[in-house]
N, C-alpha and C. Protein backbone atom coordinates (compact mmCIF):
# COMPACT_ATOMS: atom_id res chain seq x y z
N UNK A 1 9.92 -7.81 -4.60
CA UNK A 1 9.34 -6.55 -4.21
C UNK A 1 9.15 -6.55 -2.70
N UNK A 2 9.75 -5.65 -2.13
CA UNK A 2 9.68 -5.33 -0.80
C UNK A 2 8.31 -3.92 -0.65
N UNK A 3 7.62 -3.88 0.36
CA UNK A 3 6.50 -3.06 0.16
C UNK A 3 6.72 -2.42 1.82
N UNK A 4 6.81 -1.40 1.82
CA UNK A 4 6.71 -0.41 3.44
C UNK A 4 5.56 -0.01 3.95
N UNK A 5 4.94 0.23 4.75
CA UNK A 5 3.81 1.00 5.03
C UNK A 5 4.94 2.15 6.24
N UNK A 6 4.25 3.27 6.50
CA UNK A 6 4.73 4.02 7.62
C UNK A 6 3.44 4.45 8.39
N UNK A 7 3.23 3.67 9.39
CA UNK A 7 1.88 4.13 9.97
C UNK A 7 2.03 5.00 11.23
N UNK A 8 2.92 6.07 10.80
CA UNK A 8 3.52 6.83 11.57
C UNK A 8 2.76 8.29 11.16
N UNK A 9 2.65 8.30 9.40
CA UNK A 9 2.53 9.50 8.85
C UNK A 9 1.70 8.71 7.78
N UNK A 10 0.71 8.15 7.78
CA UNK A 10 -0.22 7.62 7.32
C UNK A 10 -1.70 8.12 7.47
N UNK A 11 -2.12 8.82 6.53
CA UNK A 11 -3.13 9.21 7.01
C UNK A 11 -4.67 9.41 6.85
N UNK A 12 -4.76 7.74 6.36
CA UNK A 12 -5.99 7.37 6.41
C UNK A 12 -6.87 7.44 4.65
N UNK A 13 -5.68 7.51 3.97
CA UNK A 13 -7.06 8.21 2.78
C UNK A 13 -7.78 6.93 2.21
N UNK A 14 -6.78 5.72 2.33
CA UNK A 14 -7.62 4.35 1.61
C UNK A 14 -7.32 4.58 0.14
N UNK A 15 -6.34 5.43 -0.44
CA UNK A 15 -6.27 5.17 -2.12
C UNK A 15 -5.27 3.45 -2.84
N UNK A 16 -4.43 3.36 -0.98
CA UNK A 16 -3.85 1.84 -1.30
C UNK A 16 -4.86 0.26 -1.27
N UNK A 17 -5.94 1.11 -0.15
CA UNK A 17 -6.91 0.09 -0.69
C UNK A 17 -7.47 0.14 -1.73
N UNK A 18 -7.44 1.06 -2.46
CA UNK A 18 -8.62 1.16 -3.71
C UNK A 18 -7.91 0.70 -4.61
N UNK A 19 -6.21 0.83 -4.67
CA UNK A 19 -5.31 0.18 -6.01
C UNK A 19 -5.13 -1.47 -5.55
N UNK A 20 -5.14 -1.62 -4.42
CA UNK A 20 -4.50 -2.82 -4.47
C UNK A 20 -5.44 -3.21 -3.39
N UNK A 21 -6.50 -3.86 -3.32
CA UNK A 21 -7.47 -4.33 -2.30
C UNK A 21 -6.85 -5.90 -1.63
N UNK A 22 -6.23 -6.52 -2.73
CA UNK A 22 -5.67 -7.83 -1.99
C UNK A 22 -4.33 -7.80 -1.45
N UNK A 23 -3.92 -6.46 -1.62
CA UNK A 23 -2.43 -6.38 -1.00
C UNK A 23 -2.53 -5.44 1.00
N UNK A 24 -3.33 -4.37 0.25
CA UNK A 24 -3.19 -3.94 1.52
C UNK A 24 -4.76 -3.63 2.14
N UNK A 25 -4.83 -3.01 3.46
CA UNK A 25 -5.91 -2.84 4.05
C UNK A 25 -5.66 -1.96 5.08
N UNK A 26 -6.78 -1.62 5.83
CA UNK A 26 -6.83 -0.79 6.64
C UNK A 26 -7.23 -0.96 8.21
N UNK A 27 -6.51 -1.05 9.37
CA UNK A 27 -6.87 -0.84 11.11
C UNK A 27 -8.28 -0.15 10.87
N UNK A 28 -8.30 -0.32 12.71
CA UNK A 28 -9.87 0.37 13.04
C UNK A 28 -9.73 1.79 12.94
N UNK A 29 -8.47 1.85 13.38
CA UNK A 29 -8.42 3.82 12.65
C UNK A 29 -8.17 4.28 11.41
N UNK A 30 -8.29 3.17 10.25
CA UNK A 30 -7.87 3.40 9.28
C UNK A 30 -6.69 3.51 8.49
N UNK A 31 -5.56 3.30 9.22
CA UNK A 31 -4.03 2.98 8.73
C UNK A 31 -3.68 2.06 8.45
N UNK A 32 -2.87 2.30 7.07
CA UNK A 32 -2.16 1.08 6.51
C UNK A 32 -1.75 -0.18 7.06
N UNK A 33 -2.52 -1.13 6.73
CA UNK A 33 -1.89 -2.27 6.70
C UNK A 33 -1.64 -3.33 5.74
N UNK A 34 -0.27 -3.96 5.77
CA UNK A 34 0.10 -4.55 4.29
C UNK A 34 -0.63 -5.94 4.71
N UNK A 35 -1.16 -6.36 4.33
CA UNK A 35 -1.53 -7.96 4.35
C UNK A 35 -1.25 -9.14 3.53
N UNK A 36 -0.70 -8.98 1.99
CA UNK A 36 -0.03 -10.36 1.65
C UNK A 36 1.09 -9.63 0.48
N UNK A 37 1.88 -9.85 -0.23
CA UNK A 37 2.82 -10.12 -1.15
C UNK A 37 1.80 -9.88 -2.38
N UNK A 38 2.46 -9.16 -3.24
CA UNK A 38 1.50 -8.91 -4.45
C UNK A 38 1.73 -10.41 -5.15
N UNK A 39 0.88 -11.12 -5.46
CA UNK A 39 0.63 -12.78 -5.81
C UNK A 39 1.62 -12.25 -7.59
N UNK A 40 0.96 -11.56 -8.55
CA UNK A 40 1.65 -11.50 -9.85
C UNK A 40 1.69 -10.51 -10.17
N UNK A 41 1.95 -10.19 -11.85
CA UNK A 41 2.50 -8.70 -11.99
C UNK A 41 1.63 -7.45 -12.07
N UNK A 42 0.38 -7.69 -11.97
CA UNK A 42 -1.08 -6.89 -12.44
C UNK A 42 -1.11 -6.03 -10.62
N UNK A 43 -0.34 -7.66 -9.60
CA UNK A 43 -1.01 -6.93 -8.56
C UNK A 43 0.62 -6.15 -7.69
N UNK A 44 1.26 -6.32 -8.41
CA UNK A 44 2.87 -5.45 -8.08
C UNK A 44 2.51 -4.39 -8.48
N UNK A 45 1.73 -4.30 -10.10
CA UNK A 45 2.01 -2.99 -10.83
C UNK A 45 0.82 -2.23 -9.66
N UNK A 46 -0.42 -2.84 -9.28
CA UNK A 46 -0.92 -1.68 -8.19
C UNK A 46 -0.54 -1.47 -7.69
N UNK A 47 0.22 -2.13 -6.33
CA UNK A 47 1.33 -1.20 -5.44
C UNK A 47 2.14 -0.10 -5.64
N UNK A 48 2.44 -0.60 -6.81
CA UNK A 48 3.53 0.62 -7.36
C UNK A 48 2.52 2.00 -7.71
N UNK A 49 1.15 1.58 -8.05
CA UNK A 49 0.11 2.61 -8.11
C UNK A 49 0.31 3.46 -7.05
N UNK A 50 -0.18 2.54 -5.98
CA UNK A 50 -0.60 2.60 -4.43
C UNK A 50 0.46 4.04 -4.06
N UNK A 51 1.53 3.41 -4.39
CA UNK A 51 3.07 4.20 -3.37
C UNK A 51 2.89 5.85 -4.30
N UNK A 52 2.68 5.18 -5.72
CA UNK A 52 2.75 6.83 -6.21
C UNK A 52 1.59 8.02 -5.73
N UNK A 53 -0.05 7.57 -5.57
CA UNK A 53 -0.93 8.05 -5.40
C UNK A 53 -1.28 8.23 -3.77
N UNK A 54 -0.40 7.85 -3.48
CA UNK A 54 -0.54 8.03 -1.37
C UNK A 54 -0.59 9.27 -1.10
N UNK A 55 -1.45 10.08 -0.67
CA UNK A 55 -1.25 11.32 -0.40
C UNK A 55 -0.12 11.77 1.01
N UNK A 56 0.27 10.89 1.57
CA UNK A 56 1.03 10.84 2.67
C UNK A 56 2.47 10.47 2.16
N UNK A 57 2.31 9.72 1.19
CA UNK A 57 3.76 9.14 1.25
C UNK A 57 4.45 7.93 1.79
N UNK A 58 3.25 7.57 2.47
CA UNK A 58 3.31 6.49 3.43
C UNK A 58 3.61 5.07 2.83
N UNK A 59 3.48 4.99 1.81
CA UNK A 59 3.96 4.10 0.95
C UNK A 59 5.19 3.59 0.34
N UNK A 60 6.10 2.42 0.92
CA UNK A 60 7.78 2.25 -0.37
C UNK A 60 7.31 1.28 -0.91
N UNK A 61 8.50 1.01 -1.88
CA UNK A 61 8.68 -0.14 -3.31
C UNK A 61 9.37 -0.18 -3.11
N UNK A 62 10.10 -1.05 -2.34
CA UNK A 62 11.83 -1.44 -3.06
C UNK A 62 11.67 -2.89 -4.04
N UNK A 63 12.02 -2.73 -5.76
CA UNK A 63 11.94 -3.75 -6.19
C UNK A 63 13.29 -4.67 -6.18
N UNK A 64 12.80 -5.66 -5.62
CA UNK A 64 14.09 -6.66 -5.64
C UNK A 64 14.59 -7.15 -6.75
């Protein structure tokens, strides 16, 4: 699993922190940041949460 952030058009809502708290996080302005590899499948399947519920879009999955 490859995971994108675009902190281009990112815009702050925190719903990727709320699905996946050990995957991603948030800057001092609040934009996406990915911080580790989803460890197993409970914490892939949040990402895949994450990317669908982004109100920006700011979110990819490419599954390998």
């Amino acid at each position: 699993m490859r995971i994108g952030a675009d902190t281009d058009i990112c815009i702050g809502a925190g719903q990727c922190v709320l699905s996946a708290p050990d995957v991603f996080d948030q800057d001092d302005d609040g934009i996406v940041t990915v911080m580790a590899e989803p460890a197993d499948e409970e914490a892939r399947e949040a990402v895949r949460q994450a990317a669908l519920i982004c109100p920006s879009q700011a979110i990819t999955v490419q599954e390998d």
